[in-house]
N, C-alpha and C. Protein backbone atom coordinates (compact mmCIF):
# COMPACT_ATOMS: atom_id res chain seq x y z
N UNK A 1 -36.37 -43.20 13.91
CA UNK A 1 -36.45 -42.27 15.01
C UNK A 1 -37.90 -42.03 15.43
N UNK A 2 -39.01 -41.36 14.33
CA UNK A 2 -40.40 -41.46 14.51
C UNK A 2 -40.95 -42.58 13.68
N UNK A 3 -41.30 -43.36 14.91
CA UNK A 3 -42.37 -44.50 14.16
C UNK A 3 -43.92 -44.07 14.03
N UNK A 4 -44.20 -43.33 15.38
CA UNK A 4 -45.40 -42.93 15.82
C UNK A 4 -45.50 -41.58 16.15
N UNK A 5 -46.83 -40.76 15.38
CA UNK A 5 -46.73 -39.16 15.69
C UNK A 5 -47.93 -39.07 15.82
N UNK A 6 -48.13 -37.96 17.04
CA UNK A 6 -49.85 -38.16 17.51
C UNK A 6 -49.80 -36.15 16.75
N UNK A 7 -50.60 -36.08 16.34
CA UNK A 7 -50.94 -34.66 15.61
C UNK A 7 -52.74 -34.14 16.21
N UNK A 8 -52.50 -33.41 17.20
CA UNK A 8 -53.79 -32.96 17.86
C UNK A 8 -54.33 -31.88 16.76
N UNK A 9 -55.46 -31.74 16.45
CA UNK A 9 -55.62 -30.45 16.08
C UNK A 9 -57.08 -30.08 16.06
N UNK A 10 -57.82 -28.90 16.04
CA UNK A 10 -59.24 -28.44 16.31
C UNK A 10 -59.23 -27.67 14.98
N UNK A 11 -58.77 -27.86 13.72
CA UNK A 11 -58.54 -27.26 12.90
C UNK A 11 -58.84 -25.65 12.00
N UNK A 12 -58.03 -25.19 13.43
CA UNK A 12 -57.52 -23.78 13.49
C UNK A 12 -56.09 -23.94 12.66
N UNK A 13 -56.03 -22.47 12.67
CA UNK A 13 -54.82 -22.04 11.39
C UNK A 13 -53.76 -22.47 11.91
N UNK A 14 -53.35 -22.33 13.26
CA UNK A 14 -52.40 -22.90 13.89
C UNK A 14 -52.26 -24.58 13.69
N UNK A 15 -52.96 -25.27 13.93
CA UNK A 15 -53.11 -26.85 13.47
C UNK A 15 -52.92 -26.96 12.31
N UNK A 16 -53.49 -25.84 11.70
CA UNK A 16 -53.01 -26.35 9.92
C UNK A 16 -51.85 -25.98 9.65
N UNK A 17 -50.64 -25.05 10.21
CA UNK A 17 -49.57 -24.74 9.86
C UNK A 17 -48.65 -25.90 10.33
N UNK A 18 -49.21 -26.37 11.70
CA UNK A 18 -48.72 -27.49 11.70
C UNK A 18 -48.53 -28.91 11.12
N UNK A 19 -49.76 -29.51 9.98
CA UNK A 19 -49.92 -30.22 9.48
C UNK A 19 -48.84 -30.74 8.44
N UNK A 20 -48.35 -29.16 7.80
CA UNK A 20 -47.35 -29.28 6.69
C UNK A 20 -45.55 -30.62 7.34
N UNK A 21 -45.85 -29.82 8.39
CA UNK A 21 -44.61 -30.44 9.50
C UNK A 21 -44.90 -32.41 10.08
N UNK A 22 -46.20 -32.20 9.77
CA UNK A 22 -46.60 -33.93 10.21
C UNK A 22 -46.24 -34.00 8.87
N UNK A 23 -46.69 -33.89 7.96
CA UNK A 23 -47.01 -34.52 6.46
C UNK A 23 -45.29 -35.17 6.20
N UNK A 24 -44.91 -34.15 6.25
CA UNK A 24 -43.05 -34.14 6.37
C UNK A 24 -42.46 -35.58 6.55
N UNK A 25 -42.57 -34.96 8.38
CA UNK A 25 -42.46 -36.31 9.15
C UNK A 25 -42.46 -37.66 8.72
N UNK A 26 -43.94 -37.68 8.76
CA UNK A 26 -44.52 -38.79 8.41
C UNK A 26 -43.50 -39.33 6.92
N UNK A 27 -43.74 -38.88 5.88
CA UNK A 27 -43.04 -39.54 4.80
C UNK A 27 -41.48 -39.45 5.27
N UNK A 28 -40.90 -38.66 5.91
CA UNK A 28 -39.35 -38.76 5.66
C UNK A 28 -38.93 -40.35 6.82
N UNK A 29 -39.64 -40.34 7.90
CA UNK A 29 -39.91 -41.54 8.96
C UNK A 29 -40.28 -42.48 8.39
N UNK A 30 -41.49 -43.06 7.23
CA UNK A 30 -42.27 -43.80 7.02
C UNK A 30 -43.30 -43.97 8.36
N UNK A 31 -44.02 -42.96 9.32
CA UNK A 31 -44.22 -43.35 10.55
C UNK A 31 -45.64 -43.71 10.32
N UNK A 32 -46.73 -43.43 11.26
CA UNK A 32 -48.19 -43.59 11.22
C UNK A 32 -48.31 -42.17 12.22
N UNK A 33 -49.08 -41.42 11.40
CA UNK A 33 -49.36 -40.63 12.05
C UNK A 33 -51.06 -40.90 12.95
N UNK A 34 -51.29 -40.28 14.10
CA UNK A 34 -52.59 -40.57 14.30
C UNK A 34 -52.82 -38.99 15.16
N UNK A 35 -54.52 -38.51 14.12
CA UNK A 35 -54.86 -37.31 13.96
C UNK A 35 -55.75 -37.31 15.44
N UNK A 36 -56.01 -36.15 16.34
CA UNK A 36 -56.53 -36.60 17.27
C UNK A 36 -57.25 -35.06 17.27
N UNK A 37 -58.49 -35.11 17.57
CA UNK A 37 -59.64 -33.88 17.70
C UNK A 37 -59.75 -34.70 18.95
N UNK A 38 -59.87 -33.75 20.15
CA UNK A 38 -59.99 -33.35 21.52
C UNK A 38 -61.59 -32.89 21.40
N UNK A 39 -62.75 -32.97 21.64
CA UNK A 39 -63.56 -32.42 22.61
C UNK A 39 -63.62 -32.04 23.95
N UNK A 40 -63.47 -30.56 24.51
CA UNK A 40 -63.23 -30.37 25.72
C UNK A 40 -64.67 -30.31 26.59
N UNK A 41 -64.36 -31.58 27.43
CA UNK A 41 -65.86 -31.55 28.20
C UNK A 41 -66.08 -30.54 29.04
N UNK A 42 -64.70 -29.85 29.39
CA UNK A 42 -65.40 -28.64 30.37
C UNK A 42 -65.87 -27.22 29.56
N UNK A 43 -66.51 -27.23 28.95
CA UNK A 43 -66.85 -25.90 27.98
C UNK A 43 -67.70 -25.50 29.07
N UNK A 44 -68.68 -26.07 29.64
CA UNK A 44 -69.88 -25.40 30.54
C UNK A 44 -70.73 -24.41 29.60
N UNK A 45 -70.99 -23.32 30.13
CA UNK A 45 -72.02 -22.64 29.49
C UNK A 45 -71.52 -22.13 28.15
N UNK A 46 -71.79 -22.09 27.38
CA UNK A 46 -70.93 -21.48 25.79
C UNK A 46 -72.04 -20.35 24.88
N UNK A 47 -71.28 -19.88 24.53
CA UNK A 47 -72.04 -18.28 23.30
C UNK A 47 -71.55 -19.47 21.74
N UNK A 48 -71.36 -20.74 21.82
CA UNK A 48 -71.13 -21.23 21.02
C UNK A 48 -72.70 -21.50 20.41
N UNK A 49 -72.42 -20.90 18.94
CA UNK A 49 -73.90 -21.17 18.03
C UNK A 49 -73.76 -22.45 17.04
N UNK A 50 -75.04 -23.44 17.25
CA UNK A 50 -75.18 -24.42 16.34
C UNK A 50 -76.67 -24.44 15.48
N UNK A 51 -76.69 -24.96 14.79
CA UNK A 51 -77.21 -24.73 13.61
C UNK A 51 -77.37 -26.11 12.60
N UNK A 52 -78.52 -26.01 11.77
CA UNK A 52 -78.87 -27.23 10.78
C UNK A 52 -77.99 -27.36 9.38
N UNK A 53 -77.00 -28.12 9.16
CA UNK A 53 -76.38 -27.84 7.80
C UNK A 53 -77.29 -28.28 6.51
N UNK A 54 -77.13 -28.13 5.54
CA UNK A 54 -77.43 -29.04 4.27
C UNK A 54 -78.38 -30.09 4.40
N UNK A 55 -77.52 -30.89 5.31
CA UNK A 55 -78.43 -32.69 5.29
C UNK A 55 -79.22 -33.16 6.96
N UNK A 56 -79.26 -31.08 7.29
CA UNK A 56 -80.67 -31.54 8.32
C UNK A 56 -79.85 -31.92 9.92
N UNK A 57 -78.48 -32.08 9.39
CA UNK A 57 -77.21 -32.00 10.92
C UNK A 57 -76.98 -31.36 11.70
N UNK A 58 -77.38 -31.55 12.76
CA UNK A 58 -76.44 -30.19 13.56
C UNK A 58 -75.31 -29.83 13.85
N UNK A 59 -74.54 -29.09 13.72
CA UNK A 59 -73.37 -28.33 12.83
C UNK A 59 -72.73 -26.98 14.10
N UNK A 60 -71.58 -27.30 14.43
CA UNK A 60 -71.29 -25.92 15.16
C UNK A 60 -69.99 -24.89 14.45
N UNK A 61 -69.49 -25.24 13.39
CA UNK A 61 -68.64 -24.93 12.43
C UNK A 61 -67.29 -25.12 13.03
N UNK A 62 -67.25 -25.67 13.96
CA UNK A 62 -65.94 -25.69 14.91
C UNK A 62 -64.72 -26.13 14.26
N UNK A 63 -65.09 -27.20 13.41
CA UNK A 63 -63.78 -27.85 12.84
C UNK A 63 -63.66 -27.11 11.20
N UNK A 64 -64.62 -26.75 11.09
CA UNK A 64 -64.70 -26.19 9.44
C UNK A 64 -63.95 -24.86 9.62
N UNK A 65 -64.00 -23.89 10.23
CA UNK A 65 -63.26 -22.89 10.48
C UNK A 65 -63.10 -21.88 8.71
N UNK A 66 -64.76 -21.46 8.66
CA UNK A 66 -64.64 -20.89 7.70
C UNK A 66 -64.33 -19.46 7.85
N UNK A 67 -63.57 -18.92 6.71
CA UNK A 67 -62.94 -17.50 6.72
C UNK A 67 -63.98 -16.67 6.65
N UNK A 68 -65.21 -16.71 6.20
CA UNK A 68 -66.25 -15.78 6.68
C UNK A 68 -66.55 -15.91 7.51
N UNK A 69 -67.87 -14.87 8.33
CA UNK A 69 -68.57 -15.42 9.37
C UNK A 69 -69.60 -16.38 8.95
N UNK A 70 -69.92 -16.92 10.07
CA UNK A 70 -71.30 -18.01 9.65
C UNK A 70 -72.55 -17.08 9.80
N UNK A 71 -73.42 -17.53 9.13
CA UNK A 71 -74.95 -17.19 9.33
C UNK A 71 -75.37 -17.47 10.87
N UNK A 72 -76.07 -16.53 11.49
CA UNK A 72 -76.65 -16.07 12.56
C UNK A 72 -77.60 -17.07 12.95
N UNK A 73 -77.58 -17.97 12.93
CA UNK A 73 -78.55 -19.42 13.03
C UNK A 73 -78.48 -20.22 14.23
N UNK A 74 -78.51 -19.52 15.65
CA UNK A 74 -78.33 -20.08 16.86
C UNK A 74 -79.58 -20.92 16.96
N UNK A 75 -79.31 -21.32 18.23
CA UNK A 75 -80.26 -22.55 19.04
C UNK A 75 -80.08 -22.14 20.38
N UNK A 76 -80.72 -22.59 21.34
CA UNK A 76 -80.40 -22.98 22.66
C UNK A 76 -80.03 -24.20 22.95
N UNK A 77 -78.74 -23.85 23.43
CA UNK A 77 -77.53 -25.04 24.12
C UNK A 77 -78.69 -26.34 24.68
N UNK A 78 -80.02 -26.07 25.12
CA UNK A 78 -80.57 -27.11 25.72
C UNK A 78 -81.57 -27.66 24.73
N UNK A 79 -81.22 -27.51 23.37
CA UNK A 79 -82.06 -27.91 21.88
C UNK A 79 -81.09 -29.00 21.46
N UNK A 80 -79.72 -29.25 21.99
CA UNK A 80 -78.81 -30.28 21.68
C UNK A 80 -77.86 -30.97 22.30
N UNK A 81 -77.49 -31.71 22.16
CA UNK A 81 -76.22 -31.92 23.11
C UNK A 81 -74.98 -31.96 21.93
N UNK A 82 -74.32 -30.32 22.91
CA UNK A 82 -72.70 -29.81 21.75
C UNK A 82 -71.76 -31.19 21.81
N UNK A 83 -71.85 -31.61 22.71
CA UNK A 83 -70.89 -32.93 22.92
C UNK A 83 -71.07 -33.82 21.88
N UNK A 84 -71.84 -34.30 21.53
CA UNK A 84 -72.15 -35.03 21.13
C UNK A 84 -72.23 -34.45 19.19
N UNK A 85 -72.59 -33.49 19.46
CA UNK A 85 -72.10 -32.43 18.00
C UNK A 85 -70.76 -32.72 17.97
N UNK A 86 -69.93 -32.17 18.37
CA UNK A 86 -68.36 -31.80 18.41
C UNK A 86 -67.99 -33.08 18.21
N UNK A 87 -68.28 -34.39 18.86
CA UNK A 87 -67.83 -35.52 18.70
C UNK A 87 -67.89 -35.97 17.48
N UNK A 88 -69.28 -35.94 16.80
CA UNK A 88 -69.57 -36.43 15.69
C UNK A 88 -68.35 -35.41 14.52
N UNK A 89 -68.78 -33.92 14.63
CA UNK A 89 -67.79 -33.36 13.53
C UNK A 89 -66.41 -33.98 14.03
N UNK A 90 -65.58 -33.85 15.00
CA UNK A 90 -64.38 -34.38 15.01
C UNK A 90 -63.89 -35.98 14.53
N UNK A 91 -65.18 -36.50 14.31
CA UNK A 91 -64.70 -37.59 13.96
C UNK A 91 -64.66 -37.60 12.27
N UNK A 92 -65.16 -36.60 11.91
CA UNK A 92 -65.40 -36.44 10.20
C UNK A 92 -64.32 -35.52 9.82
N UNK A 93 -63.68 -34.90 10.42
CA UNK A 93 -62.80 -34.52 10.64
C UNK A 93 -61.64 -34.42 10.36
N UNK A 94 -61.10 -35.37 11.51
CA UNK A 94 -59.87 -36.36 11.95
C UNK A 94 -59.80 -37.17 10.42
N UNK A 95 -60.80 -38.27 10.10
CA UNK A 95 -60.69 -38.90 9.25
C UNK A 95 -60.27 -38.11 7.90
N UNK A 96 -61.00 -37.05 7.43
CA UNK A 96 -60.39 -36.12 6.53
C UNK A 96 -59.03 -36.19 6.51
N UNK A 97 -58.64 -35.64 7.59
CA UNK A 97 -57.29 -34.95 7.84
C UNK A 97 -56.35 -36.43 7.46
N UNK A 98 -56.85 -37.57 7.96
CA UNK A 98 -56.25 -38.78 7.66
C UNK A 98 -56.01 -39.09 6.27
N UNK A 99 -57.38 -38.98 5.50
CA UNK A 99 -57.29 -38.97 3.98
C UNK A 99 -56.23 -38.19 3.41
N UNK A 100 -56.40 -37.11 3.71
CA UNK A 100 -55.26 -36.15 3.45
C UNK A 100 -53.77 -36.79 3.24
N UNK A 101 -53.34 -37.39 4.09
CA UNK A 101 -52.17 -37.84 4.60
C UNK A 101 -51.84 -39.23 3.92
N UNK A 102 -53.09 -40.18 3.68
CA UNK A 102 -53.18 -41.27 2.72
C UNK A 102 -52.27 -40.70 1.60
N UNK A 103 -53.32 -39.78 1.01
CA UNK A 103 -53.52 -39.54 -0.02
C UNK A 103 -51.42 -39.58 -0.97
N UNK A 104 -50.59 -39.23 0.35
CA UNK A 104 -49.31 -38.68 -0.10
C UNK A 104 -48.46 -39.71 0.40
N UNK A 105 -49.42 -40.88 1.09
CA UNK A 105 -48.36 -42.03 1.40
C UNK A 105 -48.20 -42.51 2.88
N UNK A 106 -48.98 -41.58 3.72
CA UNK A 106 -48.29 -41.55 4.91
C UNK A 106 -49.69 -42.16 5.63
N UNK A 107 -49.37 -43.69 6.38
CA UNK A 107 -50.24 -44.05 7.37
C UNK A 107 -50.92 -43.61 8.15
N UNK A 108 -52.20 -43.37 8.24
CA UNK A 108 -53.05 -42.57 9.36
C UNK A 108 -54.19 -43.38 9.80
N UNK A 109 -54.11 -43.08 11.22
CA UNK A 109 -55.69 -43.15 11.83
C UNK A 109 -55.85 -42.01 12.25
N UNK A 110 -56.81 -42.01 12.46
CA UNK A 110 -57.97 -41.27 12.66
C UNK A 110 -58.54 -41.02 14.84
N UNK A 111 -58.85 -40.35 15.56
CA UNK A 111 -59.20 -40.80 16.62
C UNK A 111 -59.80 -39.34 17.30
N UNK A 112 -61.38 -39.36 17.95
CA UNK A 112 -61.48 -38.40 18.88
C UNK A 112 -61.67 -38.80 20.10
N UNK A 113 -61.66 -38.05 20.95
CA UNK A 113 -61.72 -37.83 23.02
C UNK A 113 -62.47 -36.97 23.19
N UNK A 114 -63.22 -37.39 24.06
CA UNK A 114 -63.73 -36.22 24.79
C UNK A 114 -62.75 -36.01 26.12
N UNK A 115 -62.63 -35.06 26.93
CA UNK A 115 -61.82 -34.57 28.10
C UNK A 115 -61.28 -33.39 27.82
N UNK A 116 -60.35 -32.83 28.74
CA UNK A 116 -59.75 -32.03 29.18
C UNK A 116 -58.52 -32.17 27.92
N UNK A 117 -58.35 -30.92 27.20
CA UNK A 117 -57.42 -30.87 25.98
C UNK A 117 -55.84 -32.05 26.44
N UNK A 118 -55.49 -30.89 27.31
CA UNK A 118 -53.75 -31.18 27.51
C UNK A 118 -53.89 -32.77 27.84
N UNK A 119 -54.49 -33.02 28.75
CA UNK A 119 -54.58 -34.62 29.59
C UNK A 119 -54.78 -35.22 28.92
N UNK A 120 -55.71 -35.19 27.69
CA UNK A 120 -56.43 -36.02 26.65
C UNK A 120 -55.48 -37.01 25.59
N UNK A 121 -54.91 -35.62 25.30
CA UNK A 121 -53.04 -35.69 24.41
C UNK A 121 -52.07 -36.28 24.82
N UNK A 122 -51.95 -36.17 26.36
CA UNK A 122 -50.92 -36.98 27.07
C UNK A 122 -51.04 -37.98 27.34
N UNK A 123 -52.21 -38.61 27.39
CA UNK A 123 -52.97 -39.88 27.68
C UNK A 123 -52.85 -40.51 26.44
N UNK A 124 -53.50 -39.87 25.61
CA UNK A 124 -53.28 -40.60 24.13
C UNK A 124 -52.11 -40.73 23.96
N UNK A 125 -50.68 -39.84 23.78
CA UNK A 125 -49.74 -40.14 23.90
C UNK A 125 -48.45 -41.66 24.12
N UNK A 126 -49.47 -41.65 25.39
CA UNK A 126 -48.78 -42.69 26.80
C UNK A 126 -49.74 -43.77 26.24
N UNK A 127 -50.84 -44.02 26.01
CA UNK A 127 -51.36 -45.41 25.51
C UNK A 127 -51.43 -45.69 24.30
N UNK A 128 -50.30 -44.73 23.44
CA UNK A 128 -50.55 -45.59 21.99
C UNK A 128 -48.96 -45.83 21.82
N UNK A 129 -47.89 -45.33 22.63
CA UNK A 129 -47.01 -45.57 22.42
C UNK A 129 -46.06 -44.55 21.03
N UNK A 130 -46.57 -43.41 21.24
CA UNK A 130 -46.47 -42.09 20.75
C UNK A 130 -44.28 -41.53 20.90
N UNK A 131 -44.02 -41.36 19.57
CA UNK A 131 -42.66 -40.83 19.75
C UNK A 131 -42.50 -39.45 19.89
N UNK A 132 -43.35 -38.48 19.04
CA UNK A 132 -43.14 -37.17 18.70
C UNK A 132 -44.76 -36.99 18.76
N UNK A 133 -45.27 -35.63 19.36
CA UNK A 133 -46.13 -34.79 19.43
C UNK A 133 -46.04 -33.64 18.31
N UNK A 134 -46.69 -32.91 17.44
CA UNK A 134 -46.37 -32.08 16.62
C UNK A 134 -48.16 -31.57 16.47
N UNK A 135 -47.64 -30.42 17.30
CA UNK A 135 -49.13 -29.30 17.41
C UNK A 135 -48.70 -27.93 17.41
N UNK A 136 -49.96 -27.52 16.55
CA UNK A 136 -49.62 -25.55 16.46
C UNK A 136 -50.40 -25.19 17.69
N UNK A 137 -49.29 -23.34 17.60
CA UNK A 137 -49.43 -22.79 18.91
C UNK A 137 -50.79 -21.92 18.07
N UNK A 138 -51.50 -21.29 18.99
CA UNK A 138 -52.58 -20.50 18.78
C UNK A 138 -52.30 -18.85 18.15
N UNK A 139 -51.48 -18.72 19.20
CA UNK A 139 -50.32 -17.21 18.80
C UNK A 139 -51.22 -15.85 19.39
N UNK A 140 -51.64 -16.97 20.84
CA UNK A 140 -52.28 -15.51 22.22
C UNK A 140 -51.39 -15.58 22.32
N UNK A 141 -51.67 -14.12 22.87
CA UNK A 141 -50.40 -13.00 24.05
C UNK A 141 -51.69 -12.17 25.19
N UNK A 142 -50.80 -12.10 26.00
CA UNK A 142 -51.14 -11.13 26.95
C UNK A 142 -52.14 -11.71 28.04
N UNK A 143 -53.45 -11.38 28.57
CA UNK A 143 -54.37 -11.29 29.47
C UNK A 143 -54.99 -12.50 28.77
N UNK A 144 -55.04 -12.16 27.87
CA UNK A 144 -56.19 -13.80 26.68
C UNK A 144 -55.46 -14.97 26.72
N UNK A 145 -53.91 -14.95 26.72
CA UNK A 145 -53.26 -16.38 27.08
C UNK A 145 -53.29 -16.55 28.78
N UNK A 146 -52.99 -15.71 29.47
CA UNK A 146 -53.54 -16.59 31.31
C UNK A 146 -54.46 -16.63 31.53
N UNK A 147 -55.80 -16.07 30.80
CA UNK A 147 -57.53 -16.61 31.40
C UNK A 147 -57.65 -17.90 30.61
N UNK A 148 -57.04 -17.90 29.06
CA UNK A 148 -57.73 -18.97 28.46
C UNK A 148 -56.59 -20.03 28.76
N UNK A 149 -55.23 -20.02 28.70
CA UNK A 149 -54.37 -20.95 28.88
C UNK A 149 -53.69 -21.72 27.55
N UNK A 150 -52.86 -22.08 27.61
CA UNK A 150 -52.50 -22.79 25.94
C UNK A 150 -52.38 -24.48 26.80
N UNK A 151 -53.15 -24.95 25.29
CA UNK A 151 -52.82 -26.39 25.09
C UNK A 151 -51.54 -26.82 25.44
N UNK A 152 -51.27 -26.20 24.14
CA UNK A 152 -49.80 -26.46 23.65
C UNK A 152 -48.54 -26.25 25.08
N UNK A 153 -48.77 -25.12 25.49
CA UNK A 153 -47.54 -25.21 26.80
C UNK A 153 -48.06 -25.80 27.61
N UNK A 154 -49.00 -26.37 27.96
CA UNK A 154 -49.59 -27.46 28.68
C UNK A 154 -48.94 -28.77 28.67
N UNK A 155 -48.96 -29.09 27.07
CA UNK A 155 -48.70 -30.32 26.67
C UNK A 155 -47.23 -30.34 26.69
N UNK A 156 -46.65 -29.29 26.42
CA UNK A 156 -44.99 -29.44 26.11
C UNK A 156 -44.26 -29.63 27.18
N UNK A 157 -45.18 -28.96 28.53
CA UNK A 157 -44.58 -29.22 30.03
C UNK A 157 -44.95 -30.30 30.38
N UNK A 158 -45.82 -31.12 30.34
CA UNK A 158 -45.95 -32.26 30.83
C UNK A 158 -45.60 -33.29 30.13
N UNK A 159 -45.71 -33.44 28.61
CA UNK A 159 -45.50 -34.69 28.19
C UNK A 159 -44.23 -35.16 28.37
N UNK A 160 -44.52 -36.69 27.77
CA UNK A 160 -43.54 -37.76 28.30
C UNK A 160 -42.34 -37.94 27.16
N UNK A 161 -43.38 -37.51 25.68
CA UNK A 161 -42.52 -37.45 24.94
C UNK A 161 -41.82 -36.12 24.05
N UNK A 162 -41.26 -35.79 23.04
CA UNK A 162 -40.72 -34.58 22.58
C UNK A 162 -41.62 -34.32 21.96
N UNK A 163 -42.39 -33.17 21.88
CA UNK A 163 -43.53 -31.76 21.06
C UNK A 163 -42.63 -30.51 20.50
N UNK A 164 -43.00 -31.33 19.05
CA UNK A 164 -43.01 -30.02 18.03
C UNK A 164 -43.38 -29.37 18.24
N UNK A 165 -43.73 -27.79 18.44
CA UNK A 165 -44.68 -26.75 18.36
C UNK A 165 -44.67 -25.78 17.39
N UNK A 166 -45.41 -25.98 16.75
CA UNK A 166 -45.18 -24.77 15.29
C UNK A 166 -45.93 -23.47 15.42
N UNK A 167 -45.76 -22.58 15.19
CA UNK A 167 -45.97 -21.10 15.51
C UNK A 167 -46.81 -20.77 14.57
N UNK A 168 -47.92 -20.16 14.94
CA UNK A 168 -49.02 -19.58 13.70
C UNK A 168 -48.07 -18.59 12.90
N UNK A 169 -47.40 -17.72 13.60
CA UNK A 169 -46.90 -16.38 12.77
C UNK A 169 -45.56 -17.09 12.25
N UNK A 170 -45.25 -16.70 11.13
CA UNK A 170 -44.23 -16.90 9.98
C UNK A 170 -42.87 -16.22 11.06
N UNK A 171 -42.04 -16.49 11.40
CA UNK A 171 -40.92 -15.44 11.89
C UNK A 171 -39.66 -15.44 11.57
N UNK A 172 -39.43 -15.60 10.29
CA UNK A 172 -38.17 -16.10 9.17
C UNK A 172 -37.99 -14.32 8.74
């Protein structure tokens, strides 16, 4: 039924609740899953802070998504190019997330984009020959989901193929 499962994620809690549901998949299918980190080129101006890690990198914690806050260690946006940050972590990333999935049996690549989230997914989708979509929802409500918009109902209205959507909040 699933040969092929494209699993988007920016690895937020929502992406990780979803992961449990690829992992699944993947072994009960025998499929290939392929992990996909999105860089969104339209960020424009950002309060997003980057910073030197350990080995001298520049680092925006985006994919690390640590439960503390980070250290106060900004830059000016015109000291780097975030694109090119975001690209690099998503690709260290993705591959993680792939290992992960090795690790229990289940075929993975690895892959990032830069573009526009939803389009990015659907595109990838449509040129890899994608059966099942399986991405977590964020779990806005209100005024913060119509300024910022969801991926996810983005992707679920347009795509070509069937999207899982797994819910950050537990509702059992």
């Amino acid at each position: 039924m699933y040969n092929s499962i494209l699993y988007p994620t920016d690895g937020s809690e929502g992406a990780e609740r979803a992961f449990e549901h690829v992992k699944q998949l993947g072994m009960q299918f025998d499929a290939t899953v392929h992990v996909l980190f999105v860089v969104d080129s339209g960020f424009g101006e950002t309060p997003m802070r980057v910073g030197k890690d350990d080995d001298g990198e520049w680092t925006t914690g985006m994919v690390t998504r640590p439960k503390e806050n980070p250290p106060e260690t900004g830059m000016l946006k015109s000291e780097v190019n975030l694109t090119d940050v975001l690209e690099r972590e998503g690709k260290q990333f993705t591959s993680g997330v792939a290992d992960r999935l090795a690790d229990v049996g289940v075929d993975a690549t690895a892959a990032c984009r830069v573009g526009v989230a939803p389009k990015v997914i659907i595109d990838y989708a449509e040129g890899t020959d994608i059966d099942v979509i399986v991405m977590g929802t964020h779990g806005r409500s209100g005024l913060d989901r119509r300024l910022i918009g969801s991926v996810t109902e983005k992707v679920v209205r347009e795509s070509p193929v069937p999207v899982l959507s797994v819910t950050l909040e537990d509702t059992s």
